[in-house]
PDB file of N, CA and C in Angstrom:
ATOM      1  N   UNK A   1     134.833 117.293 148.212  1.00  0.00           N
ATOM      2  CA  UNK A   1     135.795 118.215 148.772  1.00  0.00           C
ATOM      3  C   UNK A   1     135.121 119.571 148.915  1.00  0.00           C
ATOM      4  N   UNK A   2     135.352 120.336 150.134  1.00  0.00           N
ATOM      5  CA  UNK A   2     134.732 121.336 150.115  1.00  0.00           C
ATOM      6  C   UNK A   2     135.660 122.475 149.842  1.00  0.00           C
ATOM      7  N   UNK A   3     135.861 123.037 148.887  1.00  0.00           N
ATOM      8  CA  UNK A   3     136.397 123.952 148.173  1.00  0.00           C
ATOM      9  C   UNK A   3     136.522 125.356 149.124  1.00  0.00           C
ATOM     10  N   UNK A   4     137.591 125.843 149.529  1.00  0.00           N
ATOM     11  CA  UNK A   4     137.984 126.816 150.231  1.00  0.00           C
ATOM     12  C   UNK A   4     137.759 126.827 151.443  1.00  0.00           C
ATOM     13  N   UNK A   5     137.238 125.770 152.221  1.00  0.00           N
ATOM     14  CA  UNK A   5     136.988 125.244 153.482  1.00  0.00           C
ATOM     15  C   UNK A   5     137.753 125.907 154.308  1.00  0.00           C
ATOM     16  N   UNK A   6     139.055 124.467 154.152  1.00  0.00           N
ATOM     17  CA  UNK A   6     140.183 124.384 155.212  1.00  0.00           C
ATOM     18  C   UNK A   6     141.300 124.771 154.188  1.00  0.00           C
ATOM     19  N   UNK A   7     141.688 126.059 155.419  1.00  0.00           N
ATOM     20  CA  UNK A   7     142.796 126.801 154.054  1.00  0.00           C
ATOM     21  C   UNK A   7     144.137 125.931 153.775  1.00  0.00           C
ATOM     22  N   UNK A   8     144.294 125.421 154.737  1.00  0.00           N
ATOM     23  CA  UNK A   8     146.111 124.612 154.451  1.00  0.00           C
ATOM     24  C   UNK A   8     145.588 122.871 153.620  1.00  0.00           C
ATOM     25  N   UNK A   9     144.689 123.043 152.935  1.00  0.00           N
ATOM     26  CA  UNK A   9     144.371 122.210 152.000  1.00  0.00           C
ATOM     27  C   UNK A   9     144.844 122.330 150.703  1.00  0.00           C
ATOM     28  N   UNK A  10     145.753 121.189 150.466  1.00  0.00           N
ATOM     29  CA  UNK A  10     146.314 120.396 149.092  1.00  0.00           C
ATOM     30  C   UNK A  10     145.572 120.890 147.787  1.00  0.00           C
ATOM     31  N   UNK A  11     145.646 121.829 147.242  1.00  0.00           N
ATOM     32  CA  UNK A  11     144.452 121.901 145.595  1.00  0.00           C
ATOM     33  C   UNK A  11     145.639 121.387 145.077  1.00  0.00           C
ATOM     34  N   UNK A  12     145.135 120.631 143.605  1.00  0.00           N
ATOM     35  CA  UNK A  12     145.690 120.838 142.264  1.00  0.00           C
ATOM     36  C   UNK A  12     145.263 121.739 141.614  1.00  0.00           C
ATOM     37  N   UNK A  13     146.235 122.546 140.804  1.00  0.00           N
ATOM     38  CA  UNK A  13     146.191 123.482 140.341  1.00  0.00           C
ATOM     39  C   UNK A  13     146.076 123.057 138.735  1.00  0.00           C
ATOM     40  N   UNK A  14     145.399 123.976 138.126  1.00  0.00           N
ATOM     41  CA  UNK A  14     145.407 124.008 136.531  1.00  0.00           C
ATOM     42  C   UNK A  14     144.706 124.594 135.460  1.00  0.00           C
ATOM     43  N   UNK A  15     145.248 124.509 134.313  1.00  0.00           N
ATOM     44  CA  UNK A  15     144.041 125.176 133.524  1.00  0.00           C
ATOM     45  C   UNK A  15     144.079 124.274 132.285  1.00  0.00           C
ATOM     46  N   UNK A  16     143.049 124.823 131.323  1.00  0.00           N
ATOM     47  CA  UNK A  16     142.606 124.392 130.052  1.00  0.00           C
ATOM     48  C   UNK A  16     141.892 124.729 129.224  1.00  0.00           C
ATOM     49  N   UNK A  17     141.534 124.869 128.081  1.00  0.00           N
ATOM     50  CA  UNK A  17     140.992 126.094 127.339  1.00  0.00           C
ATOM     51  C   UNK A  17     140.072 125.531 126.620  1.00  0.00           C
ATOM     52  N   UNK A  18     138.916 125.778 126.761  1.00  0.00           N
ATOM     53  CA  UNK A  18     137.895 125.365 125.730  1.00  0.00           C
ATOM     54  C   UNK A  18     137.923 125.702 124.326  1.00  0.00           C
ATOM     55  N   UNK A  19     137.652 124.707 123.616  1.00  0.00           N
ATOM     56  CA  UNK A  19     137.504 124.748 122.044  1.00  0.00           C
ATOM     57  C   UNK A  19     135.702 124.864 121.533  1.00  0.00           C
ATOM     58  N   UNK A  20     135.683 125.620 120.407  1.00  0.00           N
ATOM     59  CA  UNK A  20     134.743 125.722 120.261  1.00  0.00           C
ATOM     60  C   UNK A  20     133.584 124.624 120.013  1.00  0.00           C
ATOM     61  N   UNK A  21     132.338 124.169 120.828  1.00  0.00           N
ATOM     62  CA  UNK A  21     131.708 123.103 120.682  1.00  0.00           C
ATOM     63  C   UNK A  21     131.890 122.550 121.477  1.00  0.00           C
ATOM     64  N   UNK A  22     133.381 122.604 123.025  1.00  0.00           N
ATOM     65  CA  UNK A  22     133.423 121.769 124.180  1.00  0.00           C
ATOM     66  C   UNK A  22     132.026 122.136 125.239  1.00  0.00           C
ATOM     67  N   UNK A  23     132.163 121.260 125.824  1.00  0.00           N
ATOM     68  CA  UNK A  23     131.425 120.422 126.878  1.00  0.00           C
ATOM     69  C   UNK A  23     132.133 120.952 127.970  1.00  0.00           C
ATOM     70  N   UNK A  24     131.732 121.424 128.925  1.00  0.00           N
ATOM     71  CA  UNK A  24     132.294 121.212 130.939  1.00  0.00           C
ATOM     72  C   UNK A  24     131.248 120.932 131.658  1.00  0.00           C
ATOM     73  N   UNK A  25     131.602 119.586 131.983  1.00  0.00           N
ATOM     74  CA  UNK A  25     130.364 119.419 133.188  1.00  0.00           C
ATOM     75  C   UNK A  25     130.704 119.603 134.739  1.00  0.00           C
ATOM     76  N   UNK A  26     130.069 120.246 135.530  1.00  0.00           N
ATOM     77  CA  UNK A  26     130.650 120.493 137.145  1.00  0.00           C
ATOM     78  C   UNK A  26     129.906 119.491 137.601  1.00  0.00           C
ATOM     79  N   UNK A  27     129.719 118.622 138.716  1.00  0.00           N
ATOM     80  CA  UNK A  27     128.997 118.140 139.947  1.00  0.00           C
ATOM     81  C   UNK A  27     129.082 118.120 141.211  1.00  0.00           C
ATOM     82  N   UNK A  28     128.487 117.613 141.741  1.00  0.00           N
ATOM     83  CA  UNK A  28     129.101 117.216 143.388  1.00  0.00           C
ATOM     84  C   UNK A  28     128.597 116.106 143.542  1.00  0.00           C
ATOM     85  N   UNK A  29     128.711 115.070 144.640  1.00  0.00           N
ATOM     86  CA  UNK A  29     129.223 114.059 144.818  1.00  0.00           C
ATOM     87  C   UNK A  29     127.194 113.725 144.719  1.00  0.00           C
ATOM     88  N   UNK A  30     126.724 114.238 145.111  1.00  0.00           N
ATOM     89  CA  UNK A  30     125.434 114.046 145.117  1.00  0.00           C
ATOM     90  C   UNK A  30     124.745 113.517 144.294  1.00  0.00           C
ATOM     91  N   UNK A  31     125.481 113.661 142.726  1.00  0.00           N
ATOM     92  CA  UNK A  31     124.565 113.296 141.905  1.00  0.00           C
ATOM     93  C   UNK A  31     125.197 111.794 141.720  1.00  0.00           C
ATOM     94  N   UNK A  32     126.675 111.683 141.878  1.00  0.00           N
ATOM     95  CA  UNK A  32     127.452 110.138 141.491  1.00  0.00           C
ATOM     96  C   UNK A  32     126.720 108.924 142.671  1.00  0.00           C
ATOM     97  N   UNK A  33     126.483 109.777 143.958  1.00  0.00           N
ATOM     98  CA  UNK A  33     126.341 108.878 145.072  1.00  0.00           C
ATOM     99  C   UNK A  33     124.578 108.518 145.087  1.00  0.00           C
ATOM    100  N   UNK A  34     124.305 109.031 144.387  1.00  0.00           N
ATOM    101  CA  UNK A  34     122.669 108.827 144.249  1.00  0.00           C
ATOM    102  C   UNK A  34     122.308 107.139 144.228  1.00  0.00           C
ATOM    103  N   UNK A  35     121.336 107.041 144.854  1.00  0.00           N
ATOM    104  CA  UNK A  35     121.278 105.627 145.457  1.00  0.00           C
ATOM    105  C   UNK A  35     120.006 104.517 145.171  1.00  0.00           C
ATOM    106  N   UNK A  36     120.061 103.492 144.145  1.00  0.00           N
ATOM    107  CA  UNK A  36     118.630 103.480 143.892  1.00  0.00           C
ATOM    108  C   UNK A  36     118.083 102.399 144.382  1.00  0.00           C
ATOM    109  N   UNK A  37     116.844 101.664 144.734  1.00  0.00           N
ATOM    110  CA  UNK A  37     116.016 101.425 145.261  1.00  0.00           C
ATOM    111  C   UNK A  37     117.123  99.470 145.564  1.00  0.00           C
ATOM    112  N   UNK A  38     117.952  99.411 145.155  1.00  0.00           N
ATOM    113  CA  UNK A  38     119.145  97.958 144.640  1.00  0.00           C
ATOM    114  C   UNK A  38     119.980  98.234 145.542  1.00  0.00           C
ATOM    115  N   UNK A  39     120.026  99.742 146.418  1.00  0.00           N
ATOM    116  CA  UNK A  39     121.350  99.825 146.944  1.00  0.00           C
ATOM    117  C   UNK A  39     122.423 100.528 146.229  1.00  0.00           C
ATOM    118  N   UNK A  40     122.691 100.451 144.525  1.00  0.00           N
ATOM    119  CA  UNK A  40     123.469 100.774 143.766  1.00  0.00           C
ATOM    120  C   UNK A  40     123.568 102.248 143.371  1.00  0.00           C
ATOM    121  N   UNK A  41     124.736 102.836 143.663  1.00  0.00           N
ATOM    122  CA  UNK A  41     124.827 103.997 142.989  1.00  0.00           C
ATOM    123  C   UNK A  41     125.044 104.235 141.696  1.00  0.00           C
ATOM    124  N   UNK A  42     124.434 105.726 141.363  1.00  0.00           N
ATOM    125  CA  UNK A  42     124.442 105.581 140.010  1.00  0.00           C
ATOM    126  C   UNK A  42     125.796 106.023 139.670  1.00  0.00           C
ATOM    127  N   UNK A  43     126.724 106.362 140.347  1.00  0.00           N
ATOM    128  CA  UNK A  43     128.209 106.348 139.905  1.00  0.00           C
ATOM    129  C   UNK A  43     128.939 106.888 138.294  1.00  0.00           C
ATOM    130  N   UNK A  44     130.326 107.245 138.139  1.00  0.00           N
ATOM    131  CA  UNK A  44     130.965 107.500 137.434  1.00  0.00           C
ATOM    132  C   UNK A  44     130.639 106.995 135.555  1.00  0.00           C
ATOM    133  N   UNK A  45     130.579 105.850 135.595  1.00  0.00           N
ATOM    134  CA  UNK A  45     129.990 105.131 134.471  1.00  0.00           C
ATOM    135  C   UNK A  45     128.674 105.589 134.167  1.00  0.00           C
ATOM    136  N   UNK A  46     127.577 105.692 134.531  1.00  0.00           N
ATOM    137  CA  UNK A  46     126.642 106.137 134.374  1.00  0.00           C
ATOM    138  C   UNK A  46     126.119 107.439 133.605  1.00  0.00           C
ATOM    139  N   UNK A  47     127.445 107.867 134.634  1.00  0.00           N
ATOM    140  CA  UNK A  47     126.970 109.179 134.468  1.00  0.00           C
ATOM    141  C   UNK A  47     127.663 109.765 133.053  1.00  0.00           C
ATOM    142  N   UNK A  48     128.644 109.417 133.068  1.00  0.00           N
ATOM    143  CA  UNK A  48     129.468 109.338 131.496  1.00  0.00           C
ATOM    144  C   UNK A  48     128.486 108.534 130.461  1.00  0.00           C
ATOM    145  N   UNK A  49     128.108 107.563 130.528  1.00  0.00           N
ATOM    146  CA  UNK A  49     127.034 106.835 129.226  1.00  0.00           C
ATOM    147  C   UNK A  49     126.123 107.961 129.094  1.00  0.00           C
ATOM    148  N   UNK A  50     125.080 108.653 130.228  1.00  0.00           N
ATOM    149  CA  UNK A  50     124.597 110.069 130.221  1.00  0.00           C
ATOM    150  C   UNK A  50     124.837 110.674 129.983  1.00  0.00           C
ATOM    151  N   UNK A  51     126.085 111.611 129.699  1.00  0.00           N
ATOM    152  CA  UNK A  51     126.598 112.463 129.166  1.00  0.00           C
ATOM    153  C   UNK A  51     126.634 112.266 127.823  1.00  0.00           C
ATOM    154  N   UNK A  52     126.994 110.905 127.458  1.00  0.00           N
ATOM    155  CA  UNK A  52     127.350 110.737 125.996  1.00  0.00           C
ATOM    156  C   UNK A  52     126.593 110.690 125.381  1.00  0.00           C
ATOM    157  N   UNK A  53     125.149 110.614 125.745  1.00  0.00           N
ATOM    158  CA  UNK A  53     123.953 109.809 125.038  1.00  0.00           C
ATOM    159  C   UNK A  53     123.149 111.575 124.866  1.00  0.00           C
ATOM    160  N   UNK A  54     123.435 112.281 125.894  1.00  0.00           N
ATOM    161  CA  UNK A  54     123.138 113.762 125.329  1.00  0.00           C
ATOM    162  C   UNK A  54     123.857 114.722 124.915  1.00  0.00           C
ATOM    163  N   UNK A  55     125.218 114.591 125.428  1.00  0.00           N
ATOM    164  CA  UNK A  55     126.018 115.794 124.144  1.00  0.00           C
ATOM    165  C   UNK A  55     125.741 116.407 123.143  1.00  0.00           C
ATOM    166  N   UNK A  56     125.242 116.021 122.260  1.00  0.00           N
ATOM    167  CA  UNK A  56     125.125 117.009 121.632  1.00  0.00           C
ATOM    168  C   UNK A  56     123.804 117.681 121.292  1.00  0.00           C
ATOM    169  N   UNK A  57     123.058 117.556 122.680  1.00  0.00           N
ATOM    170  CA  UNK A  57     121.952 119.062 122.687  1.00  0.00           C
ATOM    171  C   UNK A  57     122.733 120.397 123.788  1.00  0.00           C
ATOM    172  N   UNK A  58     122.157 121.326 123.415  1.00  0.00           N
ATOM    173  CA  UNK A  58     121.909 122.051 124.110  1.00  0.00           C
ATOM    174  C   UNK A  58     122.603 122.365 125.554  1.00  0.00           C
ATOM    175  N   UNK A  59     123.340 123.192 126.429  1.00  0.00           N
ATOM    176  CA  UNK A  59     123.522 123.322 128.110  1.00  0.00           C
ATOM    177  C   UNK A  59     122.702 122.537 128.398  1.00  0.00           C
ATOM    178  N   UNK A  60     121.502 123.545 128.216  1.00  0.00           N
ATOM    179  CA  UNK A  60     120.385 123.264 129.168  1.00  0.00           C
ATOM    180  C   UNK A  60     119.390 121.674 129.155  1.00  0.00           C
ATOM    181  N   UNK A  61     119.569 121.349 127.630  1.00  0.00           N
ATOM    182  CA  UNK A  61     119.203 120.188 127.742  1.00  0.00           C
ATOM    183  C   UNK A  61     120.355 118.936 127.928  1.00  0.00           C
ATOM    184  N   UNK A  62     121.337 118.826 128.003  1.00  0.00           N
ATOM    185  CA  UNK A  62     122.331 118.200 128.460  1.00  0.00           C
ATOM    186  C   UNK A  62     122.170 118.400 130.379  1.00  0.00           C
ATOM    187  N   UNK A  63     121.707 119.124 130.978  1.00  0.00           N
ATOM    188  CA  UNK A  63     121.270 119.147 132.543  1.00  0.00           C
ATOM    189  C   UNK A  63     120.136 118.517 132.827  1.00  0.00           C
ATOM    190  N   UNK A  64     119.395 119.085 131.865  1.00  0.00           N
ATOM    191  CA  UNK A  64     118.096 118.705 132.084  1.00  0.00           C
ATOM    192  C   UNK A  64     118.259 116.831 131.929  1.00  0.00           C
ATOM    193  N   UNK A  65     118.939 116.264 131.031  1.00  0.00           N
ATOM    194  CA  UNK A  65     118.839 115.194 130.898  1.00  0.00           C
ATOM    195  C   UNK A  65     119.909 114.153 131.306  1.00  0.00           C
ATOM    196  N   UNK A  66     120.788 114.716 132.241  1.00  0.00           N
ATOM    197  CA  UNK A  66     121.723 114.117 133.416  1.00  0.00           C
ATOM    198  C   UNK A  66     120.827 114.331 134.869  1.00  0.00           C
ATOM    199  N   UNK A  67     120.069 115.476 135.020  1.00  0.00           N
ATOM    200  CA  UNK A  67     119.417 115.398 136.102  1.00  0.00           C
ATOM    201  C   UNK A  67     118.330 114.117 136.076  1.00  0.00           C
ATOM    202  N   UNK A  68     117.823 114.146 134.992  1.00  0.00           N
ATOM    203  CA  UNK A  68     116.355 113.218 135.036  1.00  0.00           C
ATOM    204  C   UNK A  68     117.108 111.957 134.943  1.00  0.00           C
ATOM    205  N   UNK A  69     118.000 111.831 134.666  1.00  0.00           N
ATOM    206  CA  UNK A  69     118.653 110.268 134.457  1.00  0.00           C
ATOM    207  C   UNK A  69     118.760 109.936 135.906  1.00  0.00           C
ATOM    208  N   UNK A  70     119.776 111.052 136.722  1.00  0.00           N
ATOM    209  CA  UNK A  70     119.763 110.474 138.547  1.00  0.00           C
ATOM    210  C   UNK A  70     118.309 110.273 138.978  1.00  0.00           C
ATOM    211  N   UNK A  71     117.476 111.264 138.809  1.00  0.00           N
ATOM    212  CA  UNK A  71     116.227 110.984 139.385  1.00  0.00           C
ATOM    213  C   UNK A  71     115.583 110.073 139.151  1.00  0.00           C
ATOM    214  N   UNK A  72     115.176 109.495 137.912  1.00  0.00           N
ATOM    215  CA  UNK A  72     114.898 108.114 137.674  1.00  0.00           C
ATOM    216  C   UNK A  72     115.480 107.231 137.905  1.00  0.00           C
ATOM    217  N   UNK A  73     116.803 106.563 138.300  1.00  0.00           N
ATOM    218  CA  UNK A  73     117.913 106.039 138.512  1.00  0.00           C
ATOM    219  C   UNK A  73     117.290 106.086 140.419  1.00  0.00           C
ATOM    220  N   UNK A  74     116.878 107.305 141.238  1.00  0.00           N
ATOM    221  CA  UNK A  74     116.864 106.935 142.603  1.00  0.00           C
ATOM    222  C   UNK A  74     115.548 106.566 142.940  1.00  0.00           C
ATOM    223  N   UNK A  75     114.463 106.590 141.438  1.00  0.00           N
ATOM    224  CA  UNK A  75     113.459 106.664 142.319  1.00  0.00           C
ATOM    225  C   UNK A  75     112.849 106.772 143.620  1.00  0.00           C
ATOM    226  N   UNK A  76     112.120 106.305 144.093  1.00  0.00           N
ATOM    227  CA  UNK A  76     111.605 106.434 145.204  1.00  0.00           C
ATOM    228  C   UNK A  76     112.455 106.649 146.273  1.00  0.00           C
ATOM    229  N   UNK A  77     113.869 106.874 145.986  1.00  0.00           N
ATOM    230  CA  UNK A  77     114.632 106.574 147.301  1.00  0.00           C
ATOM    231  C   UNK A  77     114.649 108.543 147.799  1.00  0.00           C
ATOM    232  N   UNK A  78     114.841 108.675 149.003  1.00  0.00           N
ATOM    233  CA  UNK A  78     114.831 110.075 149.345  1.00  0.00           C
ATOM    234  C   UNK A  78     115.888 110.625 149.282  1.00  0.00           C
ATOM    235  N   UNK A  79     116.462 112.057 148.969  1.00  0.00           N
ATOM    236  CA  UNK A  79     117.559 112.549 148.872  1.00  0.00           C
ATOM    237  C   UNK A  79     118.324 112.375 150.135  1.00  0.00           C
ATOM    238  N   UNK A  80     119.189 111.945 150.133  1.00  0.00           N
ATOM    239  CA  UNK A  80     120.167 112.116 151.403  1.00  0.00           C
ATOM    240  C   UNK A  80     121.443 112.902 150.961  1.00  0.00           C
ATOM    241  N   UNK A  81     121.250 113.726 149.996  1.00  0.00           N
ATOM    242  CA  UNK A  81     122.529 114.316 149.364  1.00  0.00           C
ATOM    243  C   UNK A  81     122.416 115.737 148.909  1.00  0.00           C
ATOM    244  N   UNK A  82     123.128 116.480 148.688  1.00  0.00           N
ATOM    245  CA  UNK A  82     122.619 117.422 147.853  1.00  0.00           C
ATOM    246  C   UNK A  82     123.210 117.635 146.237  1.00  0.00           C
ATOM    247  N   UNK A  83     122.269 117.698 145.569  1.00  0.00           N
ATOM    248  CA  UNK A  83     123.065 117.855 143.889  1.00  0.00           C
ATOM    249  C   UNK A  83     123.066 118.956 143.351  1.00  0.00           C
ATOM    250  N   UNK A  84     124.051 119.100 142.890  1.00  0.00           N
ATOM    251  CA  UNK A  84     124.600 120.276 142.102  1.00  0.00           C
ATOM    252  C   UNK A  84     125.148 119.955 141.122  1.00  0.00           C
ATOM    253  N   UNK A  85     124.620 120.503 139.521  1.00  0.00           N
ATOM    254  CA  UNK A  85     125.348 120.022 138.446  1.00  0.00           C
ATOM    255  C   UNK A  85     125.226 121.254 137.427  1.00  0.00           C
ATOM    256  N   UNK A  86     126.542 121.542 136.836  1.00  0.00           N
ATOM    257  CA  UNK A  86     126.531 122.858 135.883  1.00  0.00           C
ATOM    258  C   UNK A  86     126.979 122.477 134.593  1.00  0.00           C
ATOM    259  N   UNK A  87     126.014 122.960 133.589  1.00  0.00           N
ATOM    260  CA  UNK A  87     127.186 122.636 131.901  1.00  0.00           C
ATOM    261  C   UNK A  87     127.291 123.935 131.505  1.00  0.00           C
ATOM    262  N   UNK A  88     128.285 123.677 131.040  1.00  0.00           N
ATOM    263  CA  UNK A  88     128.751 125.089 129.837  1.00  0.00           C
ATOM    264  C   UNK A  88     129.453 124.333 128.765  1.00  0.00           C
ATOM    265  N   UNK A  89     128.724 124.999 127.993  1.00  0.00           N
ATOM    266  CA  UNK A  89     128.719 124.806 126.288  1.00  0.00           C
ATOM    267  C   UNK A  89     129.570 125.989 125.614  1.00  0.00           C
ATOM    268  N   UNK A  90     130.685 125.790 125.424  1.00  0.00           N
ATOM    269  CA  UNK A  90     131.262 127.044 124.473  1.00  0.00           C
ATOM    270  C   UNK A  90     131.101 126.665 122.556  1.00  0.00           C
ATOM    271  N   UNK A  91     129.796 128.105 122.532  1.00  0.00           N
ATOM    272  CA  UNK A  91     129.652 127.975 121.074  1.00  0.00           C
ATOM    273  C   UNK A  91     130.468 129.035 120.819  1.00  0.00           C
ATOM    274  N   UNK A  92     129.731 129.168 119.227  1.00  0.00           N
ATOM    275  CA  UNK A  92     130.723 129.958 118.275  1.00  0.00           C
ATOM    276  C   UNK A  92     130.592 131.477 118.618  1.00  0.00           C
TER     277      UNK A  92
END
């Protein structure tokens, strides 16, 4: 979805408050639709077992190690997408 695009577009609205020690991960479709050498995307599941398997390092290494998971995951295949992925870590 392209966010502020087309103005008479449907948002859900909301909020939620981080606790200390939460996790927010942002993406775009780029990194779910990533495509590997099988045809198979590396998709929703994936990317959650990834997440889970690094939680508890670091922002930066929690990116660092969802990014390298798609990239190894597309190998050789060429980007046809663009990825964008953000964490924020609320510490103490």
């Amino acid at each position: 979805m392209l966010l502020g695009v087309v103005p008479a577009a449907p948002y859900i609205c909301g909020s939620f408050k981080l606790e200390t020690g939460d996790l927010l991960m942002i993406y775009s479709d780029g990194i779910t639709e990533s495509v590997n050498l099988a045809g198979e995307e590396f998709g929703y599941d994936r990317l959650e077992a990834q997440l889970r398997r690094a939680q508890a390092g670091a922002a930066d290494t929690v990116l660092f190690s969802v990014l390298g998971a798609v990239q190894d995951f597309a190998a050789a295949r060429p980007l046809v997408d663009d990825m964008s992925l953000a964490i924020v870590r609320l510490d103490d």
